[in-house]
PDB file of N, CA and C in Angstrom:
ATOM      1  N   UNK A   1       8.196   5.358  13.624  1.00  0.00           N
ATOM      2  CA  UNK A   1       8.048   5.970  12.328  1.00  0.00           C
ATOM      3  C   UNK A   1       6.641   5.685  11.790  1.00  0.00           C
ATOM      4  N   UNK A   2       6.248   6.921  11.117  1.00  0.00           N
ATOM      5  CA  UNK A   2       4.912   6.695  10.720  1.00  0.00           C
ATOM      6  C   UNK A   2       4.678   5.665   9.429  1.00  0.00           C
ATOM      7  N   UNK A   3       3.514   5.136   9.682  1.00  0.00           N
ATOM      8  CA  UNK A   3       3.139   4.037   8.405  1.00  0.00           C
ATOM      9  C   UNK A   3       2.606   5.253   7.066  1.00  0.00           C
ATOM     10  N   UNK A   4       3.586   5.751   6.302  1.00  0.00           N
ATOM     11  CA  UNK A   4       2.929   6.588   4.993  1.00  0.00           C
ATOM     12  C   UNK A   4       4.390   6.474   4.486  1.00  0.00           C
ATOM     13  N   UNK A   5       4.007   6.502   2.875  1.00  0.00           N
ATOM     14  CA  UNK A   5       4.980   6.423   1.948  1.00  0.00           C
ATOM     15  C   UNK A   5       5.605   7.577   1.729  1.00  0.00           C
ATOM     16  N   UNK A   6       7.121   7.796   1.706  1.00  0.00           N
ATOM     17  CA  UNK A   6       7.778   9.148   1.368  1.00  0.00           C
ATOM     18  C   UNK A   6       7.337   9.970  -0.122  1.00  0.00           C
ATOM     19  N   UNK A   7       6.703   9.248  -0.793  1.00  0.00           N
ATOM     20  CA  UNK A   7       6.775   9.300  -2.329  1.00  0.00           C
ATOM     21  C   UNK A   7       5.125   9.934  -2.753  1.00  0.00           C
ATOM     22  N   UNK A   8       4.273   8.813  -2.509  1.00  0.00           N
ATOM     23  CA  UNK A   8       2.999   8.945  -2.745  1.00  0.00           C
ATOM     24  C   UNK A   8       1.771   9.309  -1.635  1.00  0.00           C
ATOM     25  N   UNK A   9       2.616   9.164  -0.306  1.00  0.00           N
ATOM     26  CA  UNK A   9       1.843   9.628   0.694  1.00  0.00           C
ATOM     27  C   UNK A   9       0.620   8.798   1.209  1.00  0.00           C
ATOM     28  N   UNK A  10       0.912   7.729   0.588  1.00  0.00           N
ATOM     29  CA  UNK A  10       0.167   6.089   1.215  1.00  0.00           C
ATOM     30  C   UNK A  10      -0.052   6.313   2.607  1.00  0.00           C
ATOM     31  N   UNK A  11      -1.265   5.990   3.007  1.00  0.00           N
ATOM     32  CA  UNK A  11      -1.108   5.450   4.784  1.00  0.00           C
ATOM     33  C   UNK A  11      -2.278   4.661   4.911  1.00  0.00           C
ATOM     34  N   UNK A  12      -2.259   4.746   6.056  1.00  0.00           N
ATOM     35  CA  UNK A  12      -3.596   3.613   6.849  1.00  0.00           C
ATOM     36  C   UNK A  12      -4.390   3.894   6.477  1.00  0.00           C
ATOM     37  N   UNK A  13      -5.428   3.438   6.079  1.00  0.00           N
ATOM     38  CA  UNK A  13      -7.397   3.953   6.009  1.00  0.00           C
ATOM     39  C   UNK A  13      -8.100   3.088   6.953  1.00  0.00           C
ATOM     40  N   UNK A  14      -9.230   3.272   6.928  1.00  0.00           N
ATOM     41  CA  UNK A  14     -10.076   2.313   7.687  1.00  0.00           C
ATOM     42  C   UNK A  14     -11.136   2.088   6.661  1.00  0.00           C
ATOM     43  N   UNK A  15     -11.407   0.503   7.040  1.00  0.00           N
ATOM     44  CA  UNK A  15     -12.486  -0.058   6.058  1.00  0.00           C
ATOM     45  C   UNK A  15     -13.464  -0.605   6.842  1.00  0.00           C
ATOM     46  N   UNK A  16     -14.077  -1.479   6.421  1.00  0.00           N
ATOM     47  CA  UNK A  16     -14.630  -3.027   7.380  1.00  0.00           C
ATOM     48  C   UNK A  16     -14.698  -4.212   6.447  1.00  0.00           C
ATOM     49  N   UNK A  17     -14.824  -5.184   8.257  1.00  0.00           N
ATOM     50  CA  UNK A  17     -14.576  -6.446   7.591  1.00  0.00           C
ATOM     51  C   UNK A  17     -16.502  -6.846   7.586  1.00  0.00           C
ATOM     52  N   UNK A  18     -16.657  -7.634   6.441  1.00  0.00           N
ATOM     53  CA  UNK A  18     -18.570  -7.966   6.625  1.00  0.00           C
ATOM     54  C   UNK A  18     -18.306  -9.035   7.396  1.00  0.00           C
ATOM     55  N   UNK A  19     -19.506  -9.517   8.498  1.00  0.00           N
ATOM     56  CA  UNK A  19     -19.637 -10.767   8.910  1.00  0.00           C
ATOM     57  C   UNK A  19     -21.108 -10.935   8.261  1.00  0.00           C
ATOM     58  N   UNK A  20     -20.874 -12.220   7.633  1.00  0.00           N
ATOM     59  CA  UNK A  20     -21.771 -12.940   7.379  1.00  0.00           C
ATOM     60  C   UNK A  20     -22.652 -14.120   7.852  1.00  0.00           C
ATOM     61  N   UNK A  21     -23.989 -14.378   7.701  1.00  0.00           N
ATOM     62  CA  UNK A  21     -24.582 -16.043   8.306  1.00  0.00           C
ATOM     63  C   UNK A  21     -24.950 -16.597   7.192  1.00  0.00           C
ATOM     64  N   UNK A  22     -25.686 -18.010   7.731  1.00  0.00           N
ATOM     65  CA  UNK A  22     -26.100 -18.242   6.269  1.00  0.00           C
ATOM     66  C   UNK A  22     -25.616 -19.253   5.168  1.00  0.00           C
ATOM     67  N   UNK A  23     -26.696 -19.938   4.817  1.00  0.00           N
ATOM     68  CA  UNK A  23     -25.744 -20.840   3.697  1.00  0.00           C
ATOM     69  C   UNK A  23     -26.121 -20.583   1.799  1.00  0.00           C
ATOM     70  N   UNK A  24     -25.162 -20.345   1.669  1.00  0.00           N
ATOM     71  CA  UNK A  24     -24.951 -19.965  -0.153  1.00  0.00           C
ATOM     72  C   UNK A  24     -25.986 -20.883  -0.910  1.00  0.00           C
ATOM     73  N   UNK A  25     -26.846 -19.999  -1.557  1.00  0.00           N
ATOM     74  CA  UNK A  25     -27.668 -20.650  -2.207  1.00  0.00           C
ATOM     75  C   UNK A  25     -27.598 -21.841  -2.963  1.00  0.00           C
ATOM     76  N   UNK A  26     -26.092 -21.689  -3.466  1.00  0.00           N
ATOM     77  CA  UNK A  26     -25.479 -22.364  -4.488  1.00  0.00           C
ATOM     78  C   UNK A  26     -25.509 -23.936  -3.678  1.00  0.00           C
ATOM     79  N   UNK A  27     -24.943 -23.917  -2.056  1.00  0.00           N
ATOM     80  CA  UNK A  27     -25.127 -25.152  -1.528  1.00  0.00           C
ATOM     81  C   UNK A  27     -26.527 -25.629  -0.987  1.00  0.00           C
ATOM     82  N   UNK A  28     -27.592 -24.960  -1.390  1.00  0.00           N
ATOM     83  CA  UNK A  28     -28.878 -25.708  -0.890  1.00  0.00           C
ATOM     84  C   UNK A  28     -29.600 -24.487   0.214  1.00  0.00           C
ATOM     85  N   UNK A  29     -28.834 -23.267   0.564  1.00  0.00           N
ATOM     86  CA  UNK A  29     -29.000 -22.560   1.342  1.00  0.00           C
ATOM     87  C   UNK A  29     -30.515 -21.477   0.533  1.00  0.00           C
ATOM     88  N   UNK A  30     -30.748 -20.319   2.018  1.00  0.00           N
ATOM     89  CA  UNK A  30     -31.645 -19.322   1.105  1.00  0.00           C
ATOM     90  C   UNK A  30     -31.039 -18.070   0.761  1.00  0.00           C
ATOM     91  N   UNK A  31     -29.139 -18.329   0.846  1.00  0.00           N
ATOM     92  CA  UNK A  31     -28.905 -16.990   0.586  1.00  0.00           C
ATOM     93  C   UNK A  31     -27.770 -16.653   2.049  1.00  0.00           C
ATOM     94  N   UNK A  32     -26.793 -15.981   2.000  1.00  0.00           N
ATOM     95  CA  UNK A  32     -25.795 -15.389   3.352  1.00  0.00           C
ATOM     96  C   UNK A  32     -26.829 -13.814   3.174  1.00  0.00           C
ATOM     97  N   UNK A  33     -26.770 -13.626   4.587  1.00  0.00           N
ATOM     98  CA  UNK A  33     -27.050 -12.355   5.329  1.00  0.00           C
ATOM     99  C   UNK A  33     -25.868 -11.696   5.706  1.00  0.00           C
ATOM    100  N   UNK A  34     -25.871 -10.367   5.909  1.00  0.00           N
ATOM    101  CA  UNK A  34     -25.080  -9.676   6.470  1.00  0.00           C
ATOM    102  C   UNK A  34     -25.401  -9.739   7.797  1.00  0.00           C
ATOM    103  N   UNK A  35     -24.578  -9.861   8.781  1.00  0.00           N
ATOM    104  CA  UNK A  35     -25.259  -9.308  10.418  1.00  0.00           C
ATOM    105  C   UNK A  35     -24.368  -8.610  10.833  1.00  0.00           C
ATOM    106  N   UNK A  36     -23.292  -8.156  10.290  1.00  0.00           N
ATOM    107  CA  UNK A  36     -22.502  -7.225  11.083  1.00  0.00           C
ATOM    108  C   UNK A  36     -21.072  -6.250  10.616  1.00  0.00           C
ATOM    109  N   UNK A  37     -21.196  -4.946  10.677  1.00  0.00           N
ATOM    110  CA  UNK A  37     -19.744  -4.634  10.264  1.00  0.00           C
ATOM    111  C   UNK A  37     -18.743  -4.132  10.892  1.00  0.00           C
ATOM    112  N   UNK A  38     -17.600  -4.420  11.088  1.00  0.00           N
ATOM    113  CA  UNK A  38     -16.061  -4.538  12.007  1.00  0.00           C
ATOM    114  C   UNK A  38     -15.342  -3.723  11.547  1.00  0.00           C
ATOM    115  N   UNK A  39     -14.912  -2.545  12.155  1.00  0.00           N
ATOM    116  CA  UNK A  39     -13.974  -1.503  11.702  1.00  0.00           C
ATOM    117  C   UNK A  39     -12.803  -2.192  11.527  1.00  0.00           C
ATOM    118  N   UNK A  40     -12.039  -2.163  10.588  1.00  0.00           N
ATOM    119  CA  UNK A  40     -10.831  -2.693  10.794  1.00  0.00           C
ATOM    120  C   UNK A  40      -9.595  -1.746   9.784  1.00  0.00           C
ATOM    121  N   UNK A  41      -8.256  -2.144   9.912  1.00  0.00           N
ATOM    122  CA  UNK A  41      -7.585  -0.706   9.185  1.00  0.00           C
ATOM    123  C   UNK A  41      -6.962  -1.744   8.010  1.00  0.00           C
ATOM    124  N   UNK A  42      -6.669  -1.050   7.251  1.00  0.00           N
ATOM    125  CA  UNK A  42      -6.130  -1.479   5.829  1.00  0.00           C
ATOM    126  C   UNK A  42      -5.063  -0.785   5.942  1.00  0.00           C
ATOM    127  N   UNK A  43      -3.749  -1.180   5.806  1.00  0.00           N
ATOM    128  CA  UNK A  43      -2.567  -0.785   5.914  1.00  0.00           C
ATOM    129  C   UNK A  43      -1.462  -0.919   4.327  1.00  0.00           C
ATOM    130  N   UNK A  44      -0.864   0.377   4.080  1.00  0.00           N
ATOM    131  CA  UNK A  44      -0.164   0.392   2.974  1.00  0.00           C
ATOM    132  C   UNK A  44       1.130  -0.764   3.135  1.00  0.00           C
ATOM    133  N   UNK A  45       1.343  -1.230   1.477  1.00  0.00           N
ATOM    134  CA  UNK A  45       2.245  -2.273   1.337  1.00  0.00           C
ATOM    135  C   UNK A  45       3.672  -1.829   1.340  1.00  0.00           C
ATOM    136  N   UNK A  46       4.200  -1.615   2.313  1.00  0.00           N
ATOM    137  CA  UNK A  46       5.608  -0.174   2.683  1.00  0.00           C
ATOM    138  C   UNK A  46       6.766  -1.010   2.604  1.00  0.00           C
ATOM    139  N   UNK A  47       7.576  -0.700   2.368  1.00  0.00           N
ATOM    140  CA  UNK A  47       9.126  -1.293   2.064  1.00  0.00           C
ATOM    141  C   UNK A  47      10.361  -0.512   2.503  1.00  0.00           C
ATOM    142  N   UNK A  48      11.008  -0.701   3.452  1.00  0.00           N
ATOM    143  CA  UNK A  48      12.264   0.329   3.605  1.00  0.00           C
ATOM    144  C   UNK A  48      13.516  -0.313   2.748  1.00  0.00           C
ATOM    145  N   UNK A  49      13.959   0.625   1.884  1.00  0.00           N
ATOM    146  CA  UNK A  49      14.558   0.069   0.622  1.00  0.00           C
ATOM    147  C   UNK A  49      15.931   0.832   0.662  1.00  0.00           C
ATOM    148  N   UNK A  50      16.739   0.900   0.362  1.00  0.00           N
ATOM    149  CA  UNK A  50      18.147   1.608   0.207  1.00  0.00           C
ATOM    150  C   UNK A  50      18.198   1.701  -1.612  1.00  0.00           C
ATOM    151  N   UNK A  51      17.892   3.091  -2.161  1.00  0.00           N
ATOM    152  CA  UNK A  51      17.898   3.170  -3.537  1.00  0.00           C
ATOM    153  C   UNK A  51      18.990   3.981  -3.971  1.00  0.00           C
ATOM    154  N   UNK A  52      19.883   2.951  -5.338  1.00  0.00           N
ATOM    155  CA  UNK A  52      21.215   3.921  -6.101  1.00  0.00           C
ATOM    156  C   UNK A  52      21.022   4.766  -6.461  1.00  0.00           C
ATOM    157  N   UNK A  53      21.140   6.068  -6.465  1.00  0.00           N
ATOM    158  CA  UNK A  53      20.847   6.998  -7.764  1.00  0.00           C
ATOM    159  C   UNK A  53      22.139   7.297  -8.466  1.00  0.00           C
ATOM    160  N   UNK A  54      21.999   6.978  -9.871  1.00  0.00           N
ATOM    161  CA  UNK A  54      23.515   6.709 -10.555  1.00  0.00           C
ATOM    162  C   UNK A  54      23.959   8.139 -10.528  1.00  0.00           C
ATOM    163  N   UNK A  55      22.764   9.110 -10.815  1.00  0.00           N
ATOM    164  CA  UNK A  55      23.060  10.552 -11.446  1.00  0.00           C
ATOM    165  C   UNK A  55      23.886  11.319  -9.862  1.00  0.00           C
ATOM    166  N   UNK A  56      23.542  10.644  -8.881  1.00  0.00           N
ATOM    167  CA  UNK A  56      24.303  11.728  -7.724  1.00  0.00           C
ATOM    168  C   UNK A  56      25.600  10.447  -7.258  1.00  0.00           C
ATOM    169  N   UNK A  57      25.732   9.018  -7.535  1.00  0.00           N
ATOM    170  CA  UNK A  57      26.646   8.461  -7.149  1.00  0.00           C
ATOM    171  C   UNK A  57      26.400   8.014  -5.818  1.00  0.00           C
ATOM    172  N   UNK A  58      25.188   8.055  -5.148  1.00  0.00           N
ATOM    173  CA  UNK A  58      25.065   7.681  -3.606  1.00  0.00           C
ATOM    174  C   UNK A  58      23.844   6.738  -3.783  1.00  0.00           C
ATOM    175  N   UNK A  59      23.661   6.378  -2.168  1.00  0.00           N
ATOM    176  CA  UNK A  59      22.441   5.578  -1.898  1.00  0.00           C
ATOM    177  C   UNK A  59      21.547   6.422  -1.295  1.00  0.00           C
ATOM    178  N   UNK A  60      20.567   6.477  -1.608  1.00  0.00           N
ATOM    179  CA  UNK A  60      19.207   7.073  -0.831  1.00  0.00           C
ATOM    180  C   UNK A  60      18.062   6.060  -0.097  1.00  0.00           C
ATOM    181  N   UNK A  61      17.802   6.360   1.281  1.00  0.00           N
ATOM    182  CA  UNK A  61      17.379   5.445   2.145  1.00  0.00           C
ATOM    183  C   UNK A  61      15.809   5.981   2.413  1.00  0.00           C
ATOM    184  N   UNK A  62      14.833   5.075   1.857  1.00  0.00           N
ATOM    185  CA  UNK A  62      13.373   6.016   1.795  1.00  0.00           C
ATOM    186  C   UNK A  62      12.611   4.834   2.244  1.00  0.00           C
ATOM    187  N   UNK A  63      11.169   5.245   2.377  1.00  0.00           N
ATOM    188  CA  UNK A  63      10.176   4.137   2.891  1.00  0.00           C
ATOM    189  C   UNK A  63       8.815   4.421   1.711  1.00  0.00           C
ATOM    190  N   UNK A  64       8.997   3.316   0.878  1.00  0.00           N
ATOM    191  CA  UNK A  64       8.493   2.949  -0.071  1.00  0.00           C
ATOM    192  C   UNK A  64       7.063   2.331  -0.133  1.00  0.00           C
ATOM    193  N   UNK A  65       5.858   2.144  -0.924  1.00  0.00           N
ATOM    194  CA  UNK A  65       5.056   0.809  -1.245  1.00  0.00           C
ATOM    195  C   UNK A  65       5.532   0.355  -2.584  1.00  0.00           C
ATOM    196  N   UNK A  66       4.923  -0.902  -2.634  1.00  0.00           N
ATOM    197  CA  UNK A  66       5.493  -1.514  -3.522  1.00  0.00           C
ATOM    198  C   UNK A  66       5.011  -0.763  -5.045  1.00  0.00           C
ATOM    199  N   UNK A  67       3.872  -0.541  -5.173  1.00  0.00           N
ATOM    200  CA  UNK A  67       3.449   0.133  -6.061  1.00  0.00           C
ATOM    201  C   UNK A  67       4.452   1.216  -6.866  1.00  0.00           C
ATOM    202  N   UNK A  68       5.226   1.968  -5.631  1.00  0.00           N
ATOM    203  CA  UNK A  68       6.094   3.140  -6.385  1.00  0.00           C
ATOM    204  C   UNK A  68       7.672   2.402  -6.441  1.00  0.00           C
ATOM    205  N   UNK A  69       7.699   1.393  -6.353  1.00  0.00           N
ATOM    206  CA  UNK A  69       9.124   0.604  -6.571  1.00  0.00           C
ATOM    207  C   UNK A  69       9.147   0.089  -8.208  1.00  0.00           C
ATOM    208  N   UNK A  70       7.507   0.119  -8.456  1.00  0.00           N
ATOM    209  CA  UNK A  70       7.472  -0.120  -9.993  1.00  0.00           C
ATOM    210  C   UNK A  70       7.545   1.454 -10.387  1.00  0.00           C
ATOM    211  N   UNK A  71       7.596   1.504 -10.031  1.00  0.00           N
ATOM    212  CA  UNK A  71       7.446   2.893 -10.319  1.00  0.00           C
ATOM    213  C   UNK A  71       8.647   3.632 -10.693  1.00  0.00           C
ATOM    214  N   UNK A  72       9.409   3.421 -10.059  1.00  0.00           N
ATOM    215  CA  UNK A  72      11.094   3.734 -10.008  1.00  0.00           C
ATOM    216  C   UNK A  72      11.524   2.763 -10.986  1.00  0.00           C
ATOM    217  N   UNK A  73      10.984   1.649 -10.964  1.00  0.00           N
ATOM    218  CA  UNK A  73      11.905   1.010 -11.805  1.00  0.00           C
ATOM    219  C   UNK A  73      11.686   1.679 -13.258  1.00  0.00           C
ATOM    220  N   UNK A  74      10.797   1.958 -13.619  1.00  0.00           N
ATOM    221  CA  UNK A  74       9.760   2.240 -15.039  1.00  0.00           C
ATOM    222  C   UNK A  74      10.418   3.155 -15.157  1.00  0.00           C
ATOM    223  N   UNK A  75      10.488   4.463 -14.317  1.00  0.00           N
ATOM    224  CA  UNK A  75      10.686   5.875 -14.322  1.00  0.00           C
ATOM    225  C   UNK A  75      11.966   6.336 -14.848  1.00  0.00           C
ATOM    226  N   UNK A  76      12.635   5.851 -13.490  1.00  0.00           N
ATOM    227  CA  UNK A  76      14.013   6.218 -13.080  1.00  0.00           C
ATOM    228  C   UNK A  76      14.116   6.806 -11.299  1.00  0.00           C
ATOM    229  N   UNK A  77      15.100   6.252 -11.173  1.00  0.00           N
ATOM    230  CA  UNK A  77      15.242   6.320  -9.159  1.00  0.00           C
ATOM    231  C   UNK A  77      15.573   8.212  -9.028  1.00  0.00           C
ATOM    232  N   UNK A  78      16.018   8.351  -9.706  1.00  0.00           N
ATOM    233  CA  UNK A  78      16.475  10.464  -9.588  1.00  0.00           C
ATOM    234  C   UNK A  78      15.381  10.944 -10.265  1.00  0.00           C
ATOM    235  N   UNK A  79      14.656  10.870 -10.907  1.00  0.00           N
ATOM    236  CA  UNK A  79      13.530  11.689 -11.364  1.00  0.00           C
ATOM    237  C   UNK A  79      12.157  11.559 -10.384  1.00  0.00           C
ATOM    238  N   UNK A  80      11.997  10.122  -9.835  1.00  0.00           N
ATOM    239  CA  UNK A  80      10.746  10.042  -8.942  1.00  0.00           C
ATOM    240  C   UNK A  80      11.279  10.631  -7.746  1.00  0.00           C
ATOM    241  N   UNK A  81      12.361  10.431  -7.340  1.00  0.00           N
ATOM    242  CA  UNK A  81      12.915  11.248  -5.719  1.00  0.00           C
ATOM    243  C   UNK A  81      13.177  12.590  -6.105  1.00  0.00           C
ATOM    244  N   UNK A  82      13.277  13.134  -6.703  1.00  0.00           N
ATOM    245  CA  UNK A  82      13.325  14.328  -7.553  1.00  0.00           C
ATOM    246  C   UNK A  82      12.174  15.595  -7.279  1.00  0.00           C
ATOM    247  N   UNK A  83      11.117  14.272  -7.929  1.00  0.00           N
ATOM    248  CA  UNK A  83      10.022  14.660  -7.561  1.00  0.00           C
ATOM    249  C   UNK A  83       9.151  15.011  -6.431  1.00  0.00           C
ATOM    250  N   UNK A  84       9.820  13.641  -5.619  1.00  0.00           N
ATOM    251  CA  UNK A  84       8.892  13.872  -4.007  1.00  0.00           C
ATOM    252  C   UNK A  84       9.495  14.922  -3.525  1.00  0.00           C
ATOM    253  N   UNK A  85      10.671  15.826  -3.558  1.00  0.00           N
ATOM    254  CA  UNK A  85      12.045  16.299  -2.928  1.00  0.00           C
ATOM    255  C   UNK A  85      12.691  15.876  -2.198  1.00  0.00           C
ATOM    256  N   UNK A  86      13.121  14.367  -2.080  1.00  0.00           N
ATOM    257  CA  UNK A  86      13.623  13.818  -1.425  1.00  0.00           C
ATOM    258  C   UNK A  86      15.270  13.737  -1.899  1.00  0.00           C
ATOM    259  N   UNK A  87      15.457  14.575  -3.121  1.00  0.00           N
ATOM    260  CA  UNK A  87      17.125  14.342  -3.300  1.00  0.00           C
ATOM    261  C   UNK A  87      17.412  15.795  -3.884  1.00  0.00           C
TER     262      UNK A  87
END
């Protein structure tokens, strides 16, 4: 199953990681350099959750980030699945 949110459509990106040398001025140094940058992926914070919806009486089984779990809570669980068309 793919890493993206049913809701908001979250997925992987790619970023980088910096490598640095060097000692921090702050400790006596002349300063960190950059020498290098590392592709690396940043991955959404996903949750497979089993959600009530009171208004249909069932459970709905979706793959979430945490972000839209506040989200539901704030909202309401039938109006945000509502929305994605997931109910």
């Amino acid at each position: 199953m793919a890493r993206v949110c049913q809701i908001s459509g979250a997925r992987v990106t790619t970023g980088h990681k910096i490598h640095r040398s060097g000692k921090a001025k702050k400790e006596g140094g002349i300063g960190k350099h950059i020498t290098k940058r590392v592709k690396r992926k940043i991955y959404p914070n996903l949750r497979d959750k089993r959600i009530f919806v009171a208004e249909l009486g069932r459970w709905v089984k979706v793959r979430v980030t945490a972000r839209i779990l506040k989200t539901i809570n704030k909202v309401g669980a039938h109006k945000v699945l509502k929305e994605a068309g997931l109910v």
